[in-house]
Protein backbone atom coordinates (compact mmCIF):
# COMPACT_ATOMS: atom_id res chain seq x y z
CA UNK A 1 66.64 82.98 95.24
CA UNK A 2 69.93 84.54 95.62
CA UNK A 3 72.35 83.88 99.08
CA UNK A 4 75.68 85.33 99.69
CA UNK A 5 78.63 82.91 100.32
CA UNK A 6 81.36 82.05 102.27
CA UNK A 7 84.73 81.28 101.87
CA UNK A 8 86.16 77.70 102.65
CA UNK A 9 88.25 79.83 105.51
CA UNK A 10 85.11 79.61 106.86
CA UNK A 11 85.07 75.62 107.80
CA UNK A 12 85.72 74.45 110.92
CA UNK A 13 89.51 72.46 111.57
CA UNK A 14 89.49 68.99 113.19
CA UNK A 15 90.31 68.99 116.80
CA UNK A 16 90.75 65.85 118.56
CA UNK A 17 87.54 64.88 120.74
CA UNK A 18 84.93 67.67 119.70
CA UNK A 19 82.73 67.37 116.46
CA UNK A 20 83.54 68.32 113.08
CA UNK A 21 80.26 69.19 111.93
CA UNK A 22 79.85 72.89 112.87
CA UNK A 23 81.22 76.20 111.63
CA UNK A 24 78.62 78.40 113.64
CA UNK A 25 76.65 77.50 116.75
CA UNK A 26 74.06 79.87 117.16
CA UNK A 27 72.49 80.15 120.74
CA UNK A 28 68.81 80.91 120.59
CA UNK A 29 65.58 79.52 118.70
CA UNK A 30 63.36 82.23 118.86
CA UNK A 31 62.52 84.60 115.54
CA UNK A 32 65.59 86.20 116.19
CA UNK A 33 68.31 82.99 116.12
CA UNK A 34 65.66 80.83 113.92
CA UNK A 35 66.55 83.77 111.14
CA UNK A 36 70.17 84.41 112.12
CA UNK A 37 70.58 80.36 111.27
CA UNK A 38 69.36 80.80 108.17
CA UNK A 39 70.93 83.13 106.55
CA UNK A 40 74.05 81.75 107.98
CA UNK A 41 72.84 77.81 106.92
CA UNK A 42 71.89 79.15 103.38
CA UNK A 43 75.57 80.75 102.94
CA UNK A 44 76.94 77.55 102.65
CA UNK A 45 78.38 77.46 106.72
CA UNK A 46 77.11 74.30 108.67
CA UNK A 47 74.89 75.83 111.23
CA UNK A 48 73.76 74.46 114.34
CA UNK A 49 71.31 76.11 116.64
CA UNK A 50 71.04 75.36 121.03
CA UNK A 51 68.29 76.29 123.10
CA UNK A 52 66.99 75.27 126.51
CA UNK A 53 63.30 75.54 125.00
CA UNK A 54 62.55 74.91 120.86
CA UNK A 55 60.96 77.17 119.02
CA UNK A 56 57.44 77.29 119.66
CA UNK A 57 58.06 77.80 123.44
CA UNK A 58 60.07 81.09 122.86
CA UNK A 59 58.62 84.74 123.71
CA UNK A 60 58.77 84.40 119.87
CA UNK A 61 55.52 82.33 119.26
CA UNK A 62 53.78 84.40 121.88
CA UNK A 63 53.97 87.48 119.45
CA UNK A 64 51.25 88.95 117.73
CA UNK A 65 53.35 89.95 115.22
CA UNK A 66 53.00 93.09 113.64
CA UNK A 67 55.43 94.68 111.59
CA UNK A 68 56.36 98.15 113.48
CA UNK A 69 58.57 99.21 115.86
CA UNK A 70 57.67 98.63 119.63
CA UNK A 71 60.06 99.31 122.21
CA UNK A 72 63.36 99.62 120.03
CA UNK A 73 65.58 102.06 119.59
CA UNK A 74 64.89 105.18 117.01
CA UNK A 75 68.22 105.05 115.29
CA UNK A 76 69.19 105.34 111.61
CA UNK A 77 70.58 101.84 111.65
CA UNK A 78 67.49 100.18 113.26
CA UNK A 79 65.18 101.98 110.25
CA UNK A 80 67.26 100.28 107.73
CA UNK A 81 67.07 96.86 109.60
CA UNK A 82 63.09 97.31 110.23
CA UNK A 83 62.94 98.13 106.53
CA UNK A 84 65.19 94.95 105.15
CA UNK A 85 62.77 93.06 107.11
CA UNK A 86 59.57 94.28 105.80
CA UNK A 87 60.91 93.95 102.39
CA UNK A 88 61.57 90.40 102.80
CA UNK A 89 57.91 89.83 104.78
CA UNK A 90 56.14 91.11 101.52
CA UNK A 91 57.39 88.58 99.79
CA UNK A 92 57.06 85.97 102.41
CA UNK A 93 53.08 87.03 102.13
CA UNK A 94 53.07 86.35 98.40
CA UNK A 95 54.10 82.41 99.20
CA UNK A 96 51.92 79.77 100.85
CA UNK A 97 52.84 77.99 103.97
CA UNK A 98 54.76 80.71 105.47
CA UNK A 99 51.79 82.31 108.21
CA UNK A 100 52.78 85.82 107.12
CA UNK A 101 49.95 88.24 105.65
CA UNK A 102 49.42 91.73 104.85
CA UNK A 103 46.45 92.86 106.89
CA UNK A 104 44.56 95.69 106.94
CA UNK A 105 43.54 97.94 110.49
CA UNK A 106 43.77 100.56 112.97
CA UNK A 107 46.22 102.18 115.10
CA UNK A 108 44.47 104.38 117.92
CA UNK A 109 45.50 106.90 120.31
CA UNK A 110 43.47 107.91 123.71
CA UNK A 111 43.23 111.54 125.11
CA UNK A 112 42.93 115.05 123.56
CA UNK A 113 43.19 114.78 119.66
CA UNK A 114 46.75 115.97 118.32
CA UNK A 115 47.12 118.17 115.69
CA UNK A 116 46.79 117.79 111.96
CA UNK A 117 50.03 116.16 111.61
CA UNK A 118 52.22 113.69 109.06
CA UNK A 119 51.85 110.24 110.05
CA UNK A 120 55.38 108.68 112.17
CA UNK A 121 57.88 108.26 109.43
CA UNK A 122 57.61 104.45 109.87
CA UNK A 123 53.97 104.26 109.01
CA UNK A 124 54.45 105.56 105.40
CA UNK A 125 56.86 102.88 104.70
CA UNK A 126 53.88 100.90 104.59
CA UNK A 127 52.72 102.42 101.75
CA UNK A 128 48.97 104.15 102.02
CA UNK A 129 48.32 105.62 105.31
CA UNK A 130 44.88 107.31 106.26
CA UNK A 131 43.64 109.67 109.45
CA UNK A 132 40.70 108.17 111.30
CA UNK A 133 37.67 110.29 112.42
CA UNK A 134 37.08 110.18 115.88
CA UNK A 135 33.30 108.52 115.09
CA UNK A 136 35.16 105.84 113.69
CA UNK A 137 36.83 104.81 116.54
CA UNK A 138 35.72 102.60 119.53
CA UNK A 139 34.60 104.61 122.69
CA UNK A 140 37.68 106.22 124.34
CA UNK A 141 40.13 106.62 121.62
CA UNK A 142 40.66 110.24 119.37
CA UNK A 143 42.67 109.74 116.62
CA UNK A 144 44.07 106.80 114.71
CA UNK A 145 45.68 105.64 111.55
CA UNK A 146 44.63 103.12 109.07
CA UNK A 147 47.29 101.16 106.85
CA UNK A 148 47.97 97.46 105.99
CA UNK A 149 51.12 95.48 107.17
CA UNK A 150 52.85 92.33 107.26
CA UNK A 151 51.14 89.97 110.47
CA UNK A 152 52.67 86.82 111.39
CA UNK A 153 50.99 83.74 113.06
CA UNK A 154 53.97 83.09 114.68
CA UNK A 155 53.61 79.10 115.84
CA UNK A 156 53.50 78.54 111.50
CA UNK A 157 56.26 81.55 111.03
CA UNK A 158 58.81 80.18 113.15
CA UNK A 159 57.67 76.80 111.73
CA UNK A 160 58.11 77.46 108.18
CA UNK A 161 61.73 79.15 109.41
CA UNK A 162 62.70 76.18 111.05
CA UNK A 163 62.30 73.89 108.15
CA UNK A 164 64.18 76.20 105.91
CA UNK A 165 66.52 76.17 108.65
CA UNK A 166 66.86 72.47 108.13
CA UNK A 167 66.51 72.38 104.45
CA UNK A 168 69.53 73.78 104.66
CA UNK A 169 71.44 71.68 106.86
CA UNK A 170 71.04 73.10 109.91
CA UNK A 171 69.77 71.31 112.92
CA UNK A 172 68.42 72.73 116.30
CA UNK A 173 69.33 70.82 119.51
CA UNK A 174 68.16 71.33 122.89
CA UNK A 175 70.65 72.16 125.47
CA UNK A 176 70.87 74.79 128.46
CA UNK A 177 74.24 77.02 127.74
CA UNK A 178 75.67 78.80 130.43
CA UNK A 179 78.83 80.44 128.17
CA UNK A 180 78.98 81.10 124.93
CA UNK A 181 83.12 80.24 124.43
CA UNK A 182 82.69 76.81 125.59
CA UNK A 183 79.17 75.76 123.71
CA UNK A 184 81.15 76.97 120.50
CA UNK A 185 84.20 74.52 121.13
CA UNK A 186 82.28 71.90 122.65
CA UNK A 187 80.64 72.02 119.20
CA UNK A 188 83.89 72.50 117.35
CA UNK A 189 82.58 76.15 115.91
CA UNK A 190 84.58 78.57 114.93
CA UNK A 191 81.84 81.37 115.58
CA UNK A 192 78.53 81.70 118.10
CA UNK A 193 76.24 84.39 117.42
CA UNK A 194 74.32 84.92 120.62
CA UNK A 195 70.51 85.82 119.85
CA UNK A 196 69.14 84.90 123.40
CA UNK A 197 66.87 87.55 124.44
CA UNK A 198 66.39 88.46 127.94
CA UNK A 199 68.41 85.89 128.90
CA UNK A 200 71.38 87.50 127.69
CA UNK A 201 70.93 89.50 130.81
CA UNK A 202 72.33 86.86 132.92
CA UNK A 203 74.26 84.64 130.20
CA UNK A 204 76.95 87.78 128.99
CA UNK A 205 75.76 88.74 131.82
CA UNK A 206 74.57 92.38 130.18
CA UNK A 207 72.46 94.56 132.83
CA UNK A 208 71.47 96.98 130.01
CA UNK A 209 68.61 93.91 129.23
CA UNK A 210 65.04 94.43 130.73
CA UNK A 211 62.28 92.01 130.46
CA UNK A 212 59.07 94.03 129.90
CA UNK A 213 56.38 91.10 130.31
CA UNK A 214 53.49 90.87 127.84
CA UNK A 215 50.48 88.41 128.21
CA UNK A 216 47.81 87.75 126.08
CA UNK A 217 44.98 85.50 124.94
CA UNK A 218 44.18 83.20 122.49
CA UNK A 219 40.59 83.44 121.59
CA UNK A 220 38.12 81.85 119.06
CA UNK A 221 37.79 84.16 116.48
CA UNK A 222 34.17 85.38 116.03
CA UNK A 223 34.89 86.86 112.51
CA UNK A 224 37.25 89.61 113.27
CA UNK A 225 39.51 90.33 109.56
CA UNK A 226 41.38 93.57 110.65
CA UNK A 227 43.85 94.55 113.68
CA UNK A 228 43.38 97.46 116.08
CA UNK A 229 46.07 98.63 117.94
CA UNK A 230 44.98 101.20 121.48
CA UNK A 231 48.08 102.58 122.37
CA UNK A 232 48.73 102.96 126.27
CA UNK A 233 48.44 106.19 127.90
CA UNK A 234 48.55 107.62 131.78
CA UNK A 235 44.81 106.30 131.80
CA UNK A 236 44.51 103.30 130.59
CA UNK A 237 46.49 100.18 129.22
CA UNK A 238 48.02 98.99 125.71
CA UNK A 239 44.91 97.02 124.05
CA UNK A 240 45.39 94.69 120.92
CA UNK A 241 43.68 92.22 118.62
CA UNK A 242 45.62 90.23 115.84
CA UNK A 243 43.08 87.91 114.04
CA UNK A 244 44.98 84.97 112.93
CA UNK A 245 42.43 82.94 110.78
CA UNK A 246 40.48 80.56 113.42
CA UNK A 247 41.75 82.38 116.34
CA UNK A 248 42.32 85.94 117.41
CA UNK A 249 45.41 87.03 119.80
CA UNK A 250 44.78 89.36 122.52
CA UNK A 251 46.57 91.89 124.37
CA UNK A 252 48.14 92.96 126.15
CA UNK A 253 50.46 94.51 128.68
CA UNK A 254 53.77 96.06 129.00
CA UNK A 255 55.31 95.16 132.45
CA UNK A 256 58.72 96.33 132.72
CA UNK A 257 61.20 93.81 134.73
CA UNK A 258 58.49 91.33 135.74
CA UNK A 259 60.01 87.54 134.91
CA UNK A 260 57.19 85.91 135.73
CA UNK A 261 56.06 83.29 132.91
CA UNK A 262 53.00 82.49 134.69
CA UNK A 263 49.84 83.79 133.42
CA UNK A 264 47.84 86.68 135.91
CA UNK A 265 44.20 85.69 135.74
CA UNK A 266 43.37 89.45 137.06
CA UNK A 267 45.07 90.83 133.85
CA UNK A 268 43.30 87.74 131.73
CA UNK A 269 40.10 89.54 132.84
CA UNK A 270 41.29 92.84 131.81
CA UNK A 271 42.47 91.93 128.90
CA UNK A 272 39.29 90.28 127.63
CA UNK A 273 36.99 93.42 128.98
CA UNK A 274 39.07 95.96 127.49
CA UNK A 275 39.13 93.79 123.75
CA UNK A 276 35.10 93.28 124.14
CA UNK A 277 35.29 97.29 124.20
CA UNK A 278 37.04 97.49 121.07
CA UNK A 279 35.58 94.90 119.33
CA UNK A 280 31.34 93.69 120.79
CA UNK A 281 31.72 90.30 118.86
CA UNK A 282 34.62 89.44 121.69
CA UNK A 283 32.09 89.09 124.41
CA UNK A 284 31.62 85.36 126.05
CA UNK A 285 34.48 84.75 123.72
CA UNK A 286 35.93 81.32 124.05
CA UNK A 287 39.73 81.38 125.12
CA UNK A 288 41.73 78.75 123.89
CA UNK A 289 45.28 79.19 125.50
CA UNK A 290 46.65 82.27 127.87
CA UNK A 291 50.30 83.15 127.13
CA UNK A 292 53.43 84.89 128.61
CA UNK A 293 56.83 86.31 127.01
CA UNK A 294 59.25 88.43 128.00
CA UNK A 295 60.10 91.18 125.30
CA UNK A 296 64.31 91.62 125.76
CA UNK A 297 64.25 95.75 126.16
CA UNK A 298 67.65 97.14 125.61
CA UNK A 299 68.51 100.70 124.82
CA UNK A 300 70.53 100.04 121.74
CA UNK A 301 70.36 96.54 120.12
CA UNK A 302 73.72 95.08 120.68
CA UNK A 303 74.46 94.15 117.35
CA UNK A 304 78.22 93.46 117.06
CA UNK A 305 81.15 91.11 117.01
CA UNK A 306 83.96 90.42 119.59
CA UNK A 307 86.65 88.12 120.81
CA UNK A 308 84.76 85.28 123.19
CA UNK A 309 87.22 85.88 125.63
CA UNK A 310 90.56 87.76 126.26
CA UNK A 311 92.18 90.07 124.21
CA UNK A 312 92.89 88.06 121.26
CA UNK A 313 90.74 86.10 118.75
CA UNK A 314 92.58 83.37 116.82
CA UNK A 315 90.49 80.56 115.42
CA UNK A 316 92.85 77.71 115.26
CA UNK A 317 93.69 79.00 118.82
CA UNK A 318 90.33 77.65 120.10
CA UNK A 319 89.27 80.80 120.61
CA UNK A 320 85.53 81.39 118.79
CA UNK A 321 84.50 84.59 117.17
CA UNK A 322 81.29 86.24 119.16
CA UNK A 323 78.60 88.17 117.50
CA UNK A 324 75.86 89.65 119.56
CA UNK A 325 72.10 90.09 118.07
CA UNK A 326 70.00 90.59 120.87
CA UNK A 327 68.00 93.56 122.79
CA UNK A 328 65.29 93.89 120.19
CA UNK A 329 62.48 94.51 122.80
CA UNK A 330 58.77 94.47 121.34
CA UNK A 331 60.84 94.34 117.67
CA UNK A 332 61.47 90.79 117.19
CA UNK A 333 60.01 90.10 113.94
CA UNK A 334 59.96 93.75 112.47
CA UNK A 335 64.13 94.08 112.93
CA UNK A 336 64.59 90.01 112.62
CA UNK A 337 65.89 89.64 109.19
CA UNK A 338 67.87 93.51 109.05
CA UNK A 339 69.49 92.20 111.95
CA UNK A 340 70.23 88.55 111.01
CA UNK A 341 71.67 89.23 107.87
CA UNK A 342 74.04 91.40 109.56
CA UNK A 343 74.94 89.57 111.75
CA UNK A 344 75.58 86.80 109.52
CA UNK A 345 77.62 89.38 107.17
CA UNK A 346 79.89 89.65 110.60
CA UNK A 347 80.11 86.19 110.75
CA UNK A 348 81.77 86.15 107.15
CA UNK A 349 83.79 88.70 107.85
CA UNK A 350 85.52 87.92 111.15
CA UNK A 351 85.96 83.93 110.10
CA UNK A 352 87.07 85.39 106.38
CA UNK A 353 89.81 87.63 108.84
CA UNK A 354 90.63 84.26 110.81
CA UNK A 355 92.93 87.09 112.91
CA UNK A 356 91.06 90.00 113.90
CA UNK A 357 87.20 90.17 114.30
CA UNK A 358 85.61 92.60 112.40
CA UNK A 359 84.38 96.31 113.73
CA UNK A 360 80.78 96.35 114.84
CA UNK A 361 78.42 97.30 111.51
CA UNK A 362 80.92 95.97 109.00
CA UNK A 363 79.98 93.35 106.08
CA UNK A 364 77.38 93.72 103.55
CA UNK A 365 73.98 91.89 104.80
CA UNK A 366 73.30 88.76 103.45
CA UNK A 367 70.17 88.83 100.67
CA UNK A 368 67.54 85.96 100.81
């Protein structure tokens, strides 16, 4: 398994008072910083990750996950992060222990049926993609596709991260930062790479970042094997099923700039009733757990590097290099490693620099 490398300019010096056991502090434990870590951990850079909550209480484990693009930006540089990543999650499906899969299902629309058309550009990266007939379909929808893609039970995914994470020396602490500057030098870093979330919104602070709240259930699973996907339209609300082994996720909603974390029991309801349409074998379902995450909507991801604070980065100053990777909206997993290895590569760069940081998109990605 191949990893890039960094340069001993990379290590952290010894100041008086503060550890000496951290090159990068990386602020963040959802899919997003769990994979940034790693890359950055497997390098060869002592990596250390803060959060206020671990892992499995991050929108992250509340995914479904699909690989595919949901509320991201359509840009020529997210494509080739979406794609990185679903190059690396085939080959996470091939190994044991990592709760990724390749699964098979549908993709649905509502309403009049569109023309004959190509498939969305980021459906044939999947590889086979078919047309549904309407009598195929559950009541209510018109069209669909049919393909097979990477689907991650997230609680194991973000497990099996973390423990690489650690395999590699990294460790995850639980703390509540309120700026980035001064978590990297009270950890002696040299670099933070802020992969927060929505919570960048207040922690930058960054008003471009927009919660849009998604709950779902947790249901026995009565024998469901495939996904189905029923997009939202001006009648009726996103629906979902993920079947995850034992248990079956379902959504879902789409509530833009709602915080709330607690669970809506009216939209439980509705969320149940409009599954058991989709799929019979949901009725009297039992339901195991109800979650809430926030998905952190940006228009762009901000995906970049710059000086902590001031005008002027200089390591041995005190001064930490900052690298944003954050604003990946319903995207998490599809954009996670694309992302993180860039990221990372900006990392490398700037502490390889140790005057200037580097541009935003520069450095080669890392390769797991």
């Amino acid at each position: 398994m191949p990893h890039w490398h960094v340069s001993p300019a990379g290590r952290a010096s010894y100041r008086r008072g503060v550890p000496n056991d951290c090159d990068v502090l990386v602020v963040g434990a959802g899919v997003s910083g769990l994979t940034t870590a790693t890359c950055l951990a497997e390098a060869g850079l002592r990596a250390v990750i803060q959060a206020a909550t671990p892992p499995e209480q991050t929108t992250s484990s509340v995914a479904g996950a699909i690989w595919g693009p949901h509320l991201v930006e359509d840009s020529p540089r997210a494509t080739q992060w979406r794609r990185d990543t679903l190059s690396v999650l085939r080959e996470l499906a091939a190994e044991p222990g990592t709760g990724v899969r390749v699964v098979a299902g549908v993709q649905a629309d509502r309403g009049a049926p569109p023309p004959l058309e190509p498939p969305p550009a980021w459906l044939t990266e999947l590889g086979p993609v078919t047309p549904c007939l309407r009598g195929s379909l559950p009541d209510g929808f018109t069209s669909g596709w049919r393909y097979a893609a990477p689907l991650a039970h997230m609680p194991t995914y973000l497990g099996y991260l973390r423990a690489r994470f650690e395999k590699a020396g990294g460790r995850v602490e639980t703390a509540t930062v309120t700026s980035l500057a001064a978590a990297a030098r009270d950890r002696g870093a040299r670099a933070v790479v802020n992969c927060t979330g929505a919570g960048a919104r207040d922690l930058v602070p960054d008003p471009e970042v927009t919660p849009f709240r998604g709950q779902v259930l947790v249901a026995a699973n009565p024998g469901i094997s495939e996904f189905f996907i029923g997009l939202a339209d001006g009648t009726a609300d996103l629906v979902y099923l993920f079947p995850h082994g034992d248990t079956v996720v379902l959504g879902g909603t789409v509530v833009a700039g709602d915080w709330s974390m607690e669970p809506v029991p009216a939209l439980a309801d509705r969320i149940l009733r409009d599954c058991a349409a989709v799929e019979p074998r949901l009725r009297g379902a039992r339901i195991l757990d109800h979650r809430v995450g926030l998905r952190p909507y940006r228009p762009q991801i901000r995906l970049e590097a710059e000086p902590a604070e001031g005008d002027i980065w200089h390591p041995d100053a005190g001064i930490p290099l900052l690298v944003h990777n954050y604003g990946h909206g319903g995207a998490g997993i599809t954009m996670s490693w694309g992302c993180a290895r860039e990221a990372a590569a900006l990392v490398d760069v700037g502490l390889r620099s140790r005057g200037t940081p580097p541009a935003p998109g520069q450095g080669a990605p890392g390769r797991r």
